[in-house]
Protein backbone atom coordinates (compact mmCIF):
# COMPACT_ATOMS: atom_id res chain seq x y z
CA UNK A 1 -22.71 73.07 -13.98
CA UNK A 2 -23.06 72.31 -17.63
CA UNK A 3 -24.41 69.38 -18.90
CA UNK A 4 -23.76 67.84 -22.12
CA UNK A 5 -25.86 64.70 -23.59
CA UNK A 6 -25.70 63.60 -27.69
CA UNK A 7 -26.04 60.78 -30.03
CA UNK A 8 -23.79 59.57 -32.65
CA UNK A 9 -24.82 57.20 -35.33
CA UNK A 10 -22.42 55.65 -37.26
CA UNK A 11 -22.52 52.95 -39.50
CA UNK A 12 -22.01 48.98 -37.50
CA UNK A 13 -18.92 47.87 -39.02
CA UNK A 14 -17.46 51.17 -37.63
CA UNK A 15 -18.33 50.62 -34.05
CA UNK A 16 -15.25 48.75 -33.15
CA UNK A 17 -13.16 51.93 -33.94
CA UNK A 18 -15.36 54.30 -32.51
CA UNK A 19 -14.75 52.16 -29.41
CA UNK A 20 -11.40 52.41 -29.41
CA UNK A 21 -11.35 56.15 -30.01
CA UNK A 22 -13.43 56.68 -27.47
CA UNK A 23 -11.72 55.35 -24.87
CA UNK A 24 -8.45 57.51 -25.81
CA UNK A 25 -10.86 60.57 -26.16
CA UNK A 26 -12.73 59.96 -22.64
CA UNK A 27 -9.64 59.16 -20.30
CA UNK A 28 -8.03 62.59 -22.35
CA UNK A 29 -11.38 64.64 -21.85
CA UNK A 30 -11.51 63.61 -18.31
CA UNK A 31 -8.10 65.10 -17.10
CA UNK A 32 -9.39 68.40 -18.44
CA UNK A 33 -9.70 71.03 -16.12
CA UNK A 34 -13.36 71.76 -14.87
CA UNK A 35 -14.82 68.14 -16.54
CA UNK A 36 -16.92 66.22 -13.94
CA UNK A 37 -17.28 63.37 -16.09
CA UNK A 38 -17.77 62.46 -18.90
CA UNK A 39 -19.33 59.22 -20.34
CA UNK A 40 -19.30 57.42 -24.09
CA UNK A 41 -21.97 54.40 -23.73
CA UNK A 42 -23.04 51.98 -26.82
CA UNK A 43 -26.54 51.35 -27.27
CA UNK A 44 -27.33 47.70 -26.37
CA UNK A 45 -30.39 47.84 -28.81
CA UNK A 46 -28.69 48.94 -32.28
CA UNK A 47 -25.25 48.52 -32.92
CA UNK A 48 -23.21 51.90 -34.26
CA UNK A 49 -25.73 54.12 -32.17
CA UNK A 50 -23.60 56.14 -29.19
CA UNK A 51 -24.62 58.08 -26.35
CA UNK A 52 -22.27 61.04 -24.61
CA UNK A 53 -22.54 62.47 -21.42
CA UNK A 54 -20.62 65.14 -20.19
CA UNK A 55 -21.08 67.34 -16.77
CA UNK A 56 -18.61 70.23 -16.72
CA UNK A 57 -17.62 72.87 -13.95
CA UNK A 58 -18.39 75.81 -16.19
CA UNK A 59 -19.43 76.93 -19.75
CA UNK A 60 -15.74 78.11 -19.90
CA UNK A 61 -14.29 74.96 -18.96
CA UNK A 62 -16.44 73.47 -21.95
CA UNK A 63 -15.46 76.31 -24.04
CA UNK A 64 -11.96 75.81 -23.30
CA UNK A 65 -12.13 72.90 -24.36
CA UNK A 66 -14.64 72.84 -28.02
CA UNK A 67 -12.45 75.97 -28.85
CA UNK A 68 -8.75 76.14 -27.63
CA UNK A 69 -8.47 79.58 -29.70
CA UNK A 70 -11.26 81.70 -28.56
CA UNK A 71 -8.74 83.14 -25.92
CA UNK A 72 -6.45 84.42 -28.55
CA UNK A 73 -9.77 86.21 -30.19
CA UNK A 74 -10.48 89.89 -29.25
């Protein structure tokens, strides 16, 4: 399994849309093949900070993913 953990920052009056995006971008990322979850949480301390999780099958499912076109490269 691969896992995945991040932070985003962004600036607070941008949190609402990153929200909303995220939501879209999780339920999409989720019906991927080989994703075991993956999870978009806001910090309840400072507004505009994000946390990602992501557990994945394999490397290639993440690569799959991160880069739709490596397949094509030789």
């Amino acid at each position: 399994m691969i896992v995945v953990a991040g932070e985003i920052k962004l600036a607070p009056e941008s949190a609402a849309a990153a929200r909303a995006a995220a939501i879209t971008m999780g339920r999409d990322t989720r019906a991927e093949p080989g994703c075991v979850t993956y999870r978009f949480y806001e910090d309840l301390e400072e507004r505009g900070h994000f946390h990602v999780f992501e557990i994945w099958e394999t490397a290639e499912a993440l690569k799959a993913l991160t880069c739709p076109d490596s397949s094509d490269q030789a």
